[in-house]
N, C-alpha and C. Protein backbone atom coordinates (compact mmCIF):
# COMPACT_ATOMS: atom_id res chain seq x y z
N UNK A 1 12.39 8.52 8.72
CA UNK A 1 11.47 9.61 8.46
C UNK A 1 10.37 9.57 9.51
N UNK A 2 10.28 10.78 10.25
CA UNK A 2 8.90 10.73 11.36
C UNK A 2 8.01 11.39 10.62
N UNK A 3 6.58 10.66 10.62
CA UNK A 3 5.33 10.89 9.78
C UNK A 3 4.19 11.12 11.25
N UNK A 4 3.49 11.88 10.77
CA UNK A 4 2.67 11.66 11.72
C UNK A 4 0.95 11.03 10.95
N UNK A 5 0.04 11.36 11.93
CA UNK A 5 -1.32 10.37 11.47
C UNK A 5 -1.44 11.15 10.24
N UNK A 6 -2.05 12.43 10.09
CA UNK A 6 -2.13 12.64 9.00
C UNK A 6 -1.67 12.17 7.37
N UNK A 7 -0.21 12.46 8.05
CA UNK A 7 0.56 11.99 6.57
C UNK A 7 0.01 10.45 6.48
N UNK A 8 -0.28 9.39 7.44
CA UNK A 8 -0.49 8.11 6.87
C UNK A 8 -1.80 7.99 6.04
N UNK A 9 -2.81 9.30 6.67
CA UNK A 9 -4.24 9.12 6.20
C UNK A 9 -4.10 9.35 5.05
N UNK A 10 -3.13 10.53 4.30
CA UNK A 10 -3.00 10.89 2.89
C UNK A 10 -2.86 9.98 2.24
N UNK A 11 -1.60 9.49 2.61
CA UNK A 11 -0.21 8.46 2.06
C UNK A 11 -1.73 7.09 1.61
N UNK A 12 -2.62 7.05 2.98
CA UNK A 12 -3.20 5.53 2.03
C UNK A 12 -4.77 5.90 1.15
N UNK A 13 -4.94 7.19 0.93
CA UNK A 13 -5.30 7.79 -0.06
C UNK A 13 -4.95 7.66 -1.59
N UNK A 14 -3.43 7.87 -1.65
CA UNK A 14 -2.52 8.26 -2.33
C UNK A 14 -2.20 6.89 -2.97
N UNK A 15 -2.56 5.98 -1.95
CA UNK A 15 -1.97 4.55 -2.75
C UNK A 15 -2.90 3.88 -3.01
N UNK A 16 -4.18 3.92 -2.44
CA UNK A 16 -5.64 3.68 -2.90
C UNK A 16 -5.86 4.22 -4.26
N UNK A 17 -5.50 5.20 -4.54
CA UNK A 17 -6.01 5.90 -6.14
C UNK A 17 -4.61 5.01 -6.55
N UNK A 18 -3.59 4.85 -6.35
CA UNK A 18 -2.39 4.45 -7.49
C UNK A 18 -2.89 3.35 -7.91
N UNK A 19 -3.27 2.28 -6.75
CA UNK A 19 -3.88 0.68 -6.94
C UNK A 19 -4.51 0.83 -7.98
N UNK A 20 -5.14 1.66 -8.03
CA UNK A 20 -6.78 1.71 -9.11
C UNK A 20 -6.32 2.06 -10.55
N UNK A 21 -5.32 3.10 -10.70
CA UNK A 21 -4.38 3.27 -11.56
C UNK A 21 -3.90 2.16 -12.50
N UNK A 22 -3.01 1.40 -11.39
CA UNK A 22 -2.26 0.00 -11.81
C UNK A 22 -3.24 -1.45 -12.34
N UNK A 23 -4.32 -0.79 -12.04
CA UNK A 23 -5.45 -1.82 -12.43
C UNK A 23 -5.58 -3.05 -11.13
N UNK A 24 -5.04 -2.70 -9.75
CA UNK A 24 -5.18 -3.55 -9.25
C UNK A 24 -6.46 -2.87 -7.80
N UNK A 25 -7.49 -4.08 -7.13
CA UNK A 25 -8.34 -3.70 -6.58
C UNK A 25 -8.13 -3.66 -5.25
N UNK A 26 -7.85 -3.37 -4.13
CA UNK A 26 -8.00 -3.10 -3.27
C UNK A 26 -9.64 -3.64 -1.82
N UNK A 27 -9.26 -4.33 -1.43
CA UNK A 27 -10.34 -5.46 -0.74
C UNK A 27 -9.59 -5.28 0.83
N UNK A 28 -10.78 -4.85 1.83
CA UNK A 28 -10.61 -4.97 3.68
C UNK A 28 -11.06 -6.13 3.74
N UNK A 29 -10.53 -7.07 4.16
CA UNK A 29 -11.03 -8.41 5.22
C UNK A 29 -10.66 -8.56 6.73
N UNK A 30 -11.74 -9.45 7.11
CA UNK A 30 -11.58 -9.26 8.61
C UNK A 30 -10.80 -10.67 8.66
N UNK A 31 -9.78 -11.23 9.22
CA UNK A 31 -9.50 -12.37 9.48
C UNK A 31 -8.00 -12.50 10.48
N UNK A 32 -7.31 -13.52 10.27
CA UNK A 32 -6.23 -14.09 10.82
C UNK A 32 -4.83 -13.78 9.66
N UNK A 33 -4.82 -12.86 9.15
CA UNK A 33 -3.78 -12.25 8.62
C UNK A 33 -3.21 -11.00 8.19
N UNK A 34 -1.79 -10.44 7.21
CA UNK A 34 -1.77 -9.01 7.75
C UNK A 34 -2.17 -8.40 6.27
N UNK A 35 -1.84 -9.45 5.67
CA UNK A 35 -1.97 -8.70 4.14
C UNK A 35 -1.45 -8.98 3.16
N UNK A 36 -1.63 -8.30 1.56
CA UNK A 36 -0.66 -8.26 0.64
C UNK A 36 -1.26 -8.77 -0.55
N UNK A 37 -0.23 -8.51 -1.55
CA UNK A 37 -0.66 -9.09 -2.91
C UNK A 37 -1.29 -10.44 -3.25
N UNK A 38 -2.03 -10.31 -3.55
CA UNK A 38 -1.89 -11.57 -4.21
C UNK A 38 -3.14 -11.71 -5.61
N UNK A 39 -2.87 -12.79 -6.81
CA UNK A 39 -3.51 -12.81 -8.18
C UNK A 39 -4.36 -13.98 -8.15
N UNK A 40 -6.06 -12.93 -8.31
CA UNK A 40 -7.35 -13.46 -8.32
C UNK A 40 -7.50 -14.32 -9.22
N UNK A 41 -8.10 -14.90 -10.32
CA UNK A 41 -8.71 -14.95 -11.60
C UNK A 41 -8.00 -14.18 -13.04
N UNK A 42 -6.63 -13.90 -12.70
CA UNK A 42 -5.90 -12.78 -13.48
C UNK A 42 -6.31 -11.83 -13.14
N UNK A 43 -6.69 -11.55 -11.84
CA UNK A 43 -7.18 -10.11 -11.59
C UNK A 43 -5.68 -9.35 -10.32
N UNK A 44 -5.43 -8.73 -10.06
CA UNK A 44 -4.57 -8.30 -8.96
C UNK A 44 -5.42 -7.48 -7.97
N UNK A 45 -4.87 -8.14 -7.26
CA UNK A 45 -6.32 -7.73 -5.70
C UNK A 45 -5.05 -7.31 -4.88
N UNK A 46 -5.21 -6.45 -3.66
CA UNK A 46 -4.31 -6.42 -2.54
C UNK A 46 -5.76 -6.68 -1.24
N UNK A 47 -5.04 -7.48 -0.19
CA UNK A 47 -6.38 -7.58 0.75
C UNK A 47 -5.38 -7.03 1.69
N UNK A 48 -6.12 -6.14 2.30
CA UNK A 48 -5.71 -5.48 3.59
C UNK A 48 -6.66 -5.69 5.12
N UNK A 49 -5.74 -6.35 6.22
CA UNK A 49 -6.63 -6.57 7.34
C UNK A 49 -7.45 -5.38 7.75
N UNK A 50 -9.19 -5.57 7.62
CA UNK A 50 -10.09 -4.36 8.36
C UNK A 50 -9.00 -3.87 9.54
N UNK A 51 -8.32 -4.75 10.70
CA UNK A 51 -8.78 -4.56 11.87
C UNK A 51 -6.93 -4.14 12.33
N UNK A 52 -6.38 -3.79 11.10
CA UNK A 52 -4.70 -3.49 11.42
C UNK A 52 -5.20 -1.99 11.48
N UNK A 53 -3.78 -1.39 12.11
CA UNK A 53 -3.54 0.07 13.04
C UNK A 53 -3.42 1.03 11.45
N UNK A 54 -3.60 1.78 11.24
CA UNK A 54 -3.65 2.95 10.00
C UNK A 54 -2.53 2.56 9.47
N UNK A 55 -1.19 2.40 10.34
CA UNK A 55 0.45 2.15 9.46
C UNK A 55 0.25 0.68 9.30
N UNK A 56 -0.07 0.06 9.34
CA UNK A 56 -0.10 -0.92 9.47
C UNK A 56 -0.69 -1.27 7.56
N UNK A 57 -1.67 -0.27 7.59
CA UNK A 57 -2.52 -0.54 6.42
C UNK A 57 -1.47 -0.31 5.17
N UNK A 58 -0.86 1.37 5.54
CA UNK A 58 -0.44 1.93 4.82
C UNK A 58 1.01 1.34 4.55
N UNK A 59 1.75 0.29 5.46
CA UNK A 59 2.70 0.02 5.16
C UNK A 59 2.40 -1.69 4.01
N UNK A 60 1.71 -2.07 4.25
CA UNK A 60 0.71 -3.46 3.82
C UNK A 60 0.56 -2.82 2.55
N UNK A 61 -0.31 -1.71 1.88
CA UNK A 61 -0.33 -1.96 0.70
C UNK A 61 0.60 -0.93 0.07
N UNK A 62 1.48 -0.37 0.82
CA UNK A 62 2.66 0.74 0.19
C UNK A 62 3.74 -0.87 -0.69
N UNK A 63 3.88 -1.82 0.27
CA UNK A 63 4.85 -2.75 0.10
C UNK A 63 4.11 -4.07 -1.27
N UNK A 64 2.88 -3.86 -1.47
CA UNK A 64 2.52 -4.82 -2.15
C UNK A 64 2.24 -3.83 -3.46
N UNK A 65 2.49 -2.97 -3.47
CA UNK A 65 2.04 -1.54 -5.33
C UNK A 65 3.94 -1.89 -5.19
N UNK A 66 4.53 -1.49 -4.32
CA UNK A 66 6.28 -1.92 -4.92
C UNK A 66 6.24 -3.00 -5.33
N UNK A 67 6.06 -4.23 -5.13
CA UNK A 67 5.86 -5.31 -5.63
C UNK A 67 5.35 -5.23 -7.03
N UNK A 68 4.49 -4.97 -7.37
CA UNK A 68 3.52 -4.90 -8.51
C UNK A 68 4.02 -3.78 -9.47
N UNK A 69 5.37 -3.05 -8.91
CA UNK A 69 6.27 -1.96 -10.12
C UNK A 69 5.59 -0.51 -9.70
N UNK A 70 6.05 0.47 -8.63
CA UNK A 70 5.34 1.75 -8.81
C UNK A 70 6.55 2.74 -9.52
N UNK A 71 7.49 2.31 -9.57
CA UNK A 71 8.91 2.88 -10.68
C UNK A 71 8.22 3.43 -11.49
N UNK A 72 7.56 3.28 -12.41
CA UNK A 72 6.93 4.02 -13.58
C UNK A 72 6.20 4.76 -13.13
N UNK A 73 5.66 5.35 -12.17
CA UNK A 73 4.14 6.13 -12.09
C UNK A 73 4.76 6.92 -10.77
N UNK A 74 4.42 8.35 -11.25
CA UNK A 74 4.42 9.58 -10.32
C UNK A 74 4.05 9.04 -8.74
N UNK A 75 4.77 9.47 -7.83
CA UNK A 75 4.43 9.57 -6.68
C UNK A 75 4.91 11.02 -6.05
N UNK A 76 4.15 11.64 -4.88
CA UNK A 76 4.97 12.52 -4.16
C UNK A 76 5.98 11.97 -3.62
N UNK A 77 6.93 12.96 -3.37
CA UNK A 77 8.13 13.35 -3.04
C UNK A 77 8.29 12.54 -1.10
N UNK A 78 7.46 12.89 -0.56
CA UNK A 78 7.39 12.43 0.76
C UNK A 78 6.77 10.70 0.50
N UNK A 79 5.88 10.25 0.01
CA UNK A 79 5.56 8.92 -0.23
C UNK A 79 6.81 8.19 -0.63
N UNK A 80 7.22 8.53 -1.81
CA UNK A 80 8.41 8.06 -2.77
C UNK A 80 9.61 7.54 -1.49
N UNK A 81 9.84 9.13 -0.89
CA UNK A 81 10.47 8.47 -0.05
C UNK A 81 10.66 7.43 1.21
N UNK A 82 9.43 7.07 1.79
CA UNK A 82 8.72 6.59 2.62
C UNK A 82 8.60 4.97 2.05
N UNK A 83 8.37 5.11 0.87
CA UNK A 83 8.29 3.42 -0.21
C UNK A 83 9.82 3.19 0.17
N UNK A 84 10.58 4.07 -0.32
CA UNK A 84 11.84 3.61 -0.13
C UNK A 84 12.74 3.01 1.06
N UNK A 85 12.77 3.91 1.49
CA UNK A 85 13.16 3.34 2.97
C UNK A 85 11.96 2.22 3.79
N UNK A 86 11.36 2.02 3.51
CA UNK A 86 10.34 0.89 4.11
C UNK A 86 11.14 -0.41 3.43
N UNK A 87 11.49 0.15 1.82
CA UNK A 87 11.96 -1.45 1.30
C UNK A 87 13.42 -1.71 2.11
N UNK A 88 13.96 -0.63 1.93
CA UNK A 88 15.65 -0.98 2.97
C UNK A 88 15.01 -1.56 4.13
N UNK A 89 13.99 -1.63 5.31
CA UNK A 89 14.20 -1.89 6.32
C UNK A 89 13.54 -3.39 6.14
N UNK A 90 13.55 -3.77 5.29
CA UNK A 90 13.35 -5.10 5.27
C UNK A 90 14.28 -6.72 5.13
């Protein structure tokens, strides 16, 4: 699927409100890594590198809400598909 910037700016819009949804928080750090799930205090946090490229972000926490079950909860039609094929290319 070719996306361009826009669609990524939506897309990590789109997964920013789902996080919040799923009860999990969403945290930028600046450091020596790329990302991903991981469980606070029983809390579910995703940390995403400040200093990664827009896809970069959007593929980082598209891949850590699959992790955490987005099967149950509405997505668009273009995201949905975009989750999907991101998990095949792994």
């Amino acid at each position: 699927m070719k996306l361009k910037e826009k669609d990524f700016e939506l897309f990590l819009e789109e997964l920013k409100n789902l996080a919040t949804q799923m009860g999990a928080k969403v945290r930028y750090e600046r450091g020596d890594f790329a990302g991903g799930f991981c469980l606070l205090k029983e809390n579910n946090v995703i940390v995403i590198n400040k200093l990664s490229t827009l896809q970069k972000k959007v593929t980082i926490l598209a891949a850590a809400l699959k992790e955490l079950g987005v099967d149950d909860f509405y997505l668009p039609p273009k995201l949905r598909e975009f989750i999907d094929e991101m998990d095949g290319n792994r």
